[in-house]
C-alpha atoms as a PDB file:
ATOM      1  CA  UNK A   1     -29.962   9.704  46.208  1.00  0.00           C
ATOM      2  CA  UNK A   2     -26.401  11.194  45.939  1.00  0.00           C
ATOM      3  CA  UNK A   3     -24.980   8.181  46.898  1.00  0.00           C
ATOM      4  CA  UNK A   4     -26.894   6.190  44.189  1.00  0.00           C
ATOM      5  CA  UNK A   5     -25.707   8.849  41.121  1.00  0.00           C
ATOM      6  CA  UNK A   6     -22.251   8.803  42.404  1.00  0.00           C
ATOM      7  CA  UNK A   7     -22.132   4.937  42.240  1.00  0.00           C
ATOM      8  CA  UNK A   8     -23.888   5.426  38.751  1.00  0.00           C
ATOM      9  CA  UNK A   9     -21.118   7.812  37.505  1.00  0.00           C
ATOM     10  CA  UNK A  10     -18.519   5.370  38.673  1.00  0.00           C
ATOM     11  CA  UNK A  11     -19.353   2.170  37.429  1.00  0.00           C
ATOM     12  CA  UNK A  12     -22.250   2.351  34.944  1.00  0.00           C
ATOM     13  CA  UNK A  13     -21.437   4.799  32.745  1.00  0.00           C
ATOM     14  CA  UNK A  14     -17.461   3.514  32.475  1.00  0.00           C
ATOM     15  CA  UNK A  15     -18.863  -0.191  31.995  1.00  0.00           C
ATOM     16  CA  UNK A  16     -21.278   1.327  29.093  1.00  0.00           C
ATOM     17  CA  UNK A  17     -18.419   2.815  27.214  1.00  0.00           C
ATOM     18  CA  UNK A  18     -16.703  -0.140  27.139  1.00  0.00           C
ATOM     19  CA  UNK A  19     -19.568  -2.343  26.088  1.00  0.00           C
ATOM     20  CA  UNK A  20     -20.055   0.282  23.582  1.00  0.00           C
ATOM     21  CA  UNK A  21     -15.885   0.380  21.842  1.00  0.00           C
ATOM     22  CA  UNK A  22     -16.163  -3.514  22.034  1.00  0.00           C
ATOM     23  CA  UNK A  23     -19.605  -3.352  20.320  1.00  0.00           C
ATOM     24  CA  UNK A  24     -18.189  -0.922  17.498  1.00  0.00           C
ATOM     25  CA  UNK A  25     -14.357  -3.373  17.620  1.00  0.00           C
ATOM     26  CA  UNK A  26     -16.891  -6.710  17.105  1.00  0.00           C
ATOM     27  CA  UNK A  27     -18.777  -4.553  14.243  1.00  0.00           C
ATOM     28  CA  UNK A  28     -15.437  -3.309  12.581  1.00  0.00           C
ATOM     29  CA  UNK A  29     -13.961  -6.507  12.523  1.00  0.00           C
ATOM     30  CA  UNK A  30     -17.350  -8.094  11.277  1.00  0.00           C
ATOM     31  CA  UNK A  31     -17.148  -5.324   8.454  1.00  0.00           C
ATOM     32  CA  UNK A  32     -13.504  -6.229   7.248  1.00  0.00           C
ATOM     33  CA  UNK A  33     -14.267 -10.142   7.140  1.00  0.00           C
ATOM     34  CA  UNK A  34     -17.443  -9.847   5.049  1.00  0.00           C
ATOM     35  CA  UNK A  35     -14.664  -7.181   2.956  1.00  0.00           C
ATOM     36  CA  UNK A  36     -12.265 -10.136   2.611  1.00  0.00           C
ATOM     37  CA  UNK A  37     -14.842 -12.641   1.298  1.00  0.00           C
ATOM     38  CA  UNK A  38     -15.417 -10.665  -1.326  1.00  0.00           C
ATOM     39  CA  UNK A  39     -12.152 -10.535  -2.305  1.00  0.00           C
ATOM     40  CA  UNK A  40     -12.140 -14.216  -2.654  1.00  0.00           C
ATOM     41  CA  UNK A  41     -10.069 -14.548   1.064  1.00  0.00           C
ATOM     42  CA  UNK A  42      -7.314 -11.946   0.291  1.00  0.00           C
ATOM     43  CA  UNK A  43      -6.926  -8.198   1.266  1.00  0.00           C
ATOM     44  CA  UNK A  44      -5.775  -5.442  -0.499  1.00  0.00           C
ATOM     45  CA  UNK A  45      -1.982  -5.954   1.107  1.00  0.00           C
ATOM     46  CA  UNK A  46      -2.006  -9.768  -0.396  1.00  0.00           C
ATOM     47  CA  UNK A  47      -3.530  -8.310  -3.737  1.00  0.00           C
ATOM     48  CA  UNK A  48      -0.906  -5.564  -4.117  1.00  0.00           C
ATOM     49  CA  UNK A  49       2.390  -8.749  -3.071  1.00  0.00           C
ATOM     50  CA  UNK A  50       1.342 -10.652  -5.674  1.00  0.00           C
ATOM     51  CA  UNK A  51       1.121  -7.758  -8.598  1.00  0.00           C
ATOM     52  CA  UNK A  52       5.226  -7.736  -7.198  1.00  0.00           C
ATOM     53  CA  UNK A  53       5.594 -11.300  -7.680  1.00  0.00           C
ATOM     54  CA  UNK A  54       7.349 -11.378 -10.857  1.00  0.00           C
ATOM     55  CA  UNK A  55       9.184  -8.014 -10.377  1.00  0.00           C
ATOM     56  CA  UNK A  56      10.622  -9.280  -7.270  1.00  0.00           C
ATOM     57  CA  UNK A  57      12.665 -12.585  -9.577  1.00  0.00           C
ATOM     58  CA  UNK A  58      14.144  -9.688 -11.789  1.00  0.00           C
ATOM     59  CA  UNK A  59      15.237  -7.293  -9.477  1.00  0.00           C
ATOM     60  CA  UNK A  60      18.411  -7.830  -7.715  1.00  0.00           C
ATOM     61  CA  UNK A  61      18.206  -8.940  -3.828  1.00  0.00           C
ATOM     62  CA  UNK A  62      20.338  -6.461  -2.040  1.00  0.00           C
ATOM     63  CA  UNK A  63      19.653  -3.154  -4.357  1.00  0.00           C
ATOM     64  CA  UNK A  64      18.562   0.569  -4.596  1.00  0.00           C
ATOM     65  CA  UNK A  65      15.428   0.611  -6.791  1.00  0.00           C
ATOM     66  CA  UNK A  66      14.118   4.325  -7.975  1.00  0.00           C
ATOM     67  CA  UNK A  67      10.501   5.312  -7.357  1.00  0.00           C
ATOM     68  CA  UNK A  68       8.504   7.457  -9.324  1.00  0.00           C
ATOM     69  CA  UNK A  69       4.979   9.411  -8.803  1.00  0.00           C
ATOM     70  CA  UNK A  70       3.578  11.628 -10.539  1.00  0.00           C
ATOM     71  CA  UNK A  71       0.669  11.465  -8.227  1.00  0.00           C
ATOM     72  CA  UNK A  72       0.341  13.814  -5.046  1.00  0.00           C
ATOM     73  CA  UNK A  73       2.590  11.821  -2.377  1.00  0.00           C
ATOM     74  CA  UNK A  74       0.425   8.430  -1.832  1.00  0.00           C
ATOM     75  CA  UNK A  75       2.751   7.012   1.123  1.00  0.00           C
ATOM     76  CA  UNK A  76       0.302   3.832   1.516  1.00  0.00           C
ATOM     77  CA  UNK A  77       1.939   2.756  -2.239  1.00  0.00           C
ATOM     78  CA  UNK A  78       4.956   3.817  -1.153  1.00  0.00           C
ATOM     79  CA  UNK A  79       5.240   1.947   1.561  1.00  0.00           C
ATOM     80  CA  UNK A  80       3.288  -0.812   0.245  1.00  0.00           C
ATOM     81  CA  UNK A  81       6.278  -1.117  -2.218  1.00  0.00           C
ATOM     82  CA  UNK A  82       9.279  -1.153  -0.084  1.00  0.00           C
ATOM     83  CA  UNK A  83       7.341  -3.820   2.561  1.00  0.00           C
ATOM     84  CA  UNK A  84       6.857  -5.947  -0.718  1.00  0.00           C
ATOM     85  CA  UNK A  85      10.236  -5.248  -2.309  1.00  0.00           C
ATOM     86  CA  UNK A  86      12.085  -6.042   0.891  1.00  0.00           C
ATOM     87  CA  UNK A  87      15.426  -6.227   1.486  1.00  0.00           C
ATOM     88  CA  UNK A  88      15.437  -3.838  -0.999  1.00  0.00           C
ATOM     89  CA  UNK A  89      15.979  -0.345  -0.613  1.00  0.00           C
ATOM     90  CA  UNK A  90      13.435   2.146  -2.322  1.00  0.00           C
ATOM     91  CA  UNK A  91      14.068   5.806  -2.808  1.00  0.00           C
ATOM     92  CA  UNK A  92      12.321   8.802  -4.678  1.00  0.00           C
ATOM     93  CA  UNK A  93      14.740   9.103  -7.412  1.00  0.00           C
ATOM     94  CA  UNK A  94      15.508   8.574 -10.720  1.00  0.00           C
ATOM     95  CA  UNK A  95      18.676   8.045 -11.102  1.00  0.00           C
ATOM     96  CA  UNK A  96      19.065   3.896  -9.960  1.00  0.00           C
ATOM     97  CA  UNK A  97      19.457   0.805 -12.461  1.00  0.00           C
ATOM     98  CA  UNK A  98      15.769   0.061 -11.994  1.00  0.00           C
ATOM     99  CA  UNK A  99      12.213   2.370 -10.922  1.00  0.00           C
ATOM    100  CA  UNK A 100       9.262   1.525 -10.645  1.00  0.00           C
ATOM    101  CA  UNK A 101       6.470   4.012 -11.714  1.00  0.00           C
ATOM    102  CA  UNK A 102       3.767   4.423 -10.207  1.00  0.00           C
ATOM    103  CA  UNK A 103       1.356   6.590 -12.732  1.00  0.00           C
ATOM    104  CA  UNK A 104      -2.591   8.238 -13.071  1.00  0.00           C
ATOM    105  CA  UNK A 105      -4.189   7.609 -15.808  1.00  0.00           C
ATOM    106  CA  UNK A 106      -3.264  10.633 -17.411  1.00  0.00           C
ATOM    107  CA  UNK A 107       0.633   9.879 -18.148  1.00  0.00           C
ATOM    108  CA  UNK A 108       1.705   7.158 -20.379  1.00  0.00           C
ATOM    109  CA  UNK A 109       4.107   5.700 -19.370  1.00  0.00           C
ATOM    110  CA  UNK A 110       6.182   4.655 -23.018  1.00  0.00           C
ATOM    111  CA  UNK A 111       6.484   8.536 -23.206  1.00  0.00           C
ATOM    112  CA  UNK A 112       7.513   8.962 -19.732  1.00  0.00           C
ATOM    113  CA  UNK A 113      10.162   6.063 -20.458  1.00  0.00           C
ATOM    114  CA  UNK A 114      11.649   8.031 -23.793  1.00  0.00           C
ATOM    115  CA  UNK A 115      11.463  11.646 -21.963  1.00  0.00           C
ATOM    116  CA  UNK A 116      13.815   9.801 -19.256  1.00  0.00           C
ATOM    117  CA  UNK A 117      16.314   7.151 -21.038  1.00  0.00           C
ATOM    118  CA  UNK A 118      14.347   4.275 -19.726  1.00  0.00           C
ATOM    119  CA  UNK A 119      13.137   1.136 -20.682  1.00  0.00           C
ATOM    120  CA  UNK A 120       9.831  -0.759 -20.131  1.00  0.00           C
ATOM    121  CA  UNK A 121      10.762  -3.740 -18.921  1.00  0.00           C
ATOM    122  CA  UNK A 122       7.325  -4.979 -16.962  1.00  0.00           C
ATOM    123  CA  UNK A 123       4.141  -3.535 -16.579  1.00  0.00           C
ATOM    124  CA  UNK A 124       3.161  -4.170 -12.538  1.00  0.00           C
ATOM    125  CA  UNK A 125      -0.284  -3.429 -13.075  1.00  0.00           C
ATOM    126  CA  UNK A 126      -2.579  -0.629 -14.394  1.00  0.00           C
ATOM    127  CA  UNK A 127      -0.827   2.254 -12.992  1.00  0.00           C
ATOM    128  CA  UNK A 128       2.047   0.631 -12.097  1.00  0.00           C
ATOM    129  CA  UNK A 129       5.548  -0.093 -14.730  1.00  0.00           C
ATOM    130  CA  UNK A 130       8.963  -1.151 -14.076  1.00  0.00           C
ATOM    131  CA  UNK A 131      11.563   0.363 -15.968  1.00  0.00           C
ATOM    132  CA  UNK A 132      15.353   0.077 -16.747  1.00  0.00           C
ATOM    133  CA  UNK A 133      18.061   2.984 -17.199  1.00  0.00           C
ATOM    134  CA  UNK A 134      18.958   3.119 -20.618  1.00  0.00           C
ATOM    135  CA  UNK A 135      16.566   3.119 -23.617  1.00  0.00           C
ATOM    136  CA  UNK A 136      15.470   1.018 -26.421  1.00  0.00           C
END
């Protein structure tokens, strides 16, 4: 009988975990596919490159470009934006040619722009602006 639950501890119950994290991989990865059909076949990463795809023709290649929050420290759009904006270099700062803004809903962004000598110059998306140093 000992023999039998030793043999049961040893090979059943590690081969049942593993069935088990492959069952819960297959079910994640099942999850995220039906996710990505209803985006029409793109994910969020895809969605977020092309809201950049005009801002990336006016910035200059090899540059510094400021970055703005006035949200609590989201690093997914902060990263998001220097993967997409690549081989530029993004800071937290102000004080560069160009920033990008990334804004709740509570700020608008035109008064933003005047309280900081800046300059609209594209609106990434609904939270999301491009300015220039110097104003209107």
């Amino acid at each position: 009988k000992n023999k039998i639950l030793k043999k049961i501890r040893v090979y059943v119950i590690p081969v049942m975990v593993i069935l088990i994290a492959i069952a819960a991989g297959v079910d994640n990865c099942l999850n995220e596919v039906e996710v990505i059909k209803l985006l029409g076949g793109t994910d969020d990463i895809i969605l977020f490159e092309n809201n950049f795809e005009h801002v990336r023709c006016i910035l200059p290649p090899f540059s510094v470009i400021g970055y703005y929050s006035d949200k609590k420290f989201d690093a997914r759009t902060f990263c998001l934006a220097r993967y997409t904006l690549s081989p530029r270099i993004i800071v937290e700062d102000l004080e560069h040619p160009f920033i990008i803004g990334n804004f709740s809903k509570f700020v608008n962004p035109g008064e933003f722009a005047k309280a900081h000598n800046l300059s609209i110059m594209e609106t990434i998306d609904q939270n999301m602006v491009l300015f220039k140093k110097g104003g209107k």
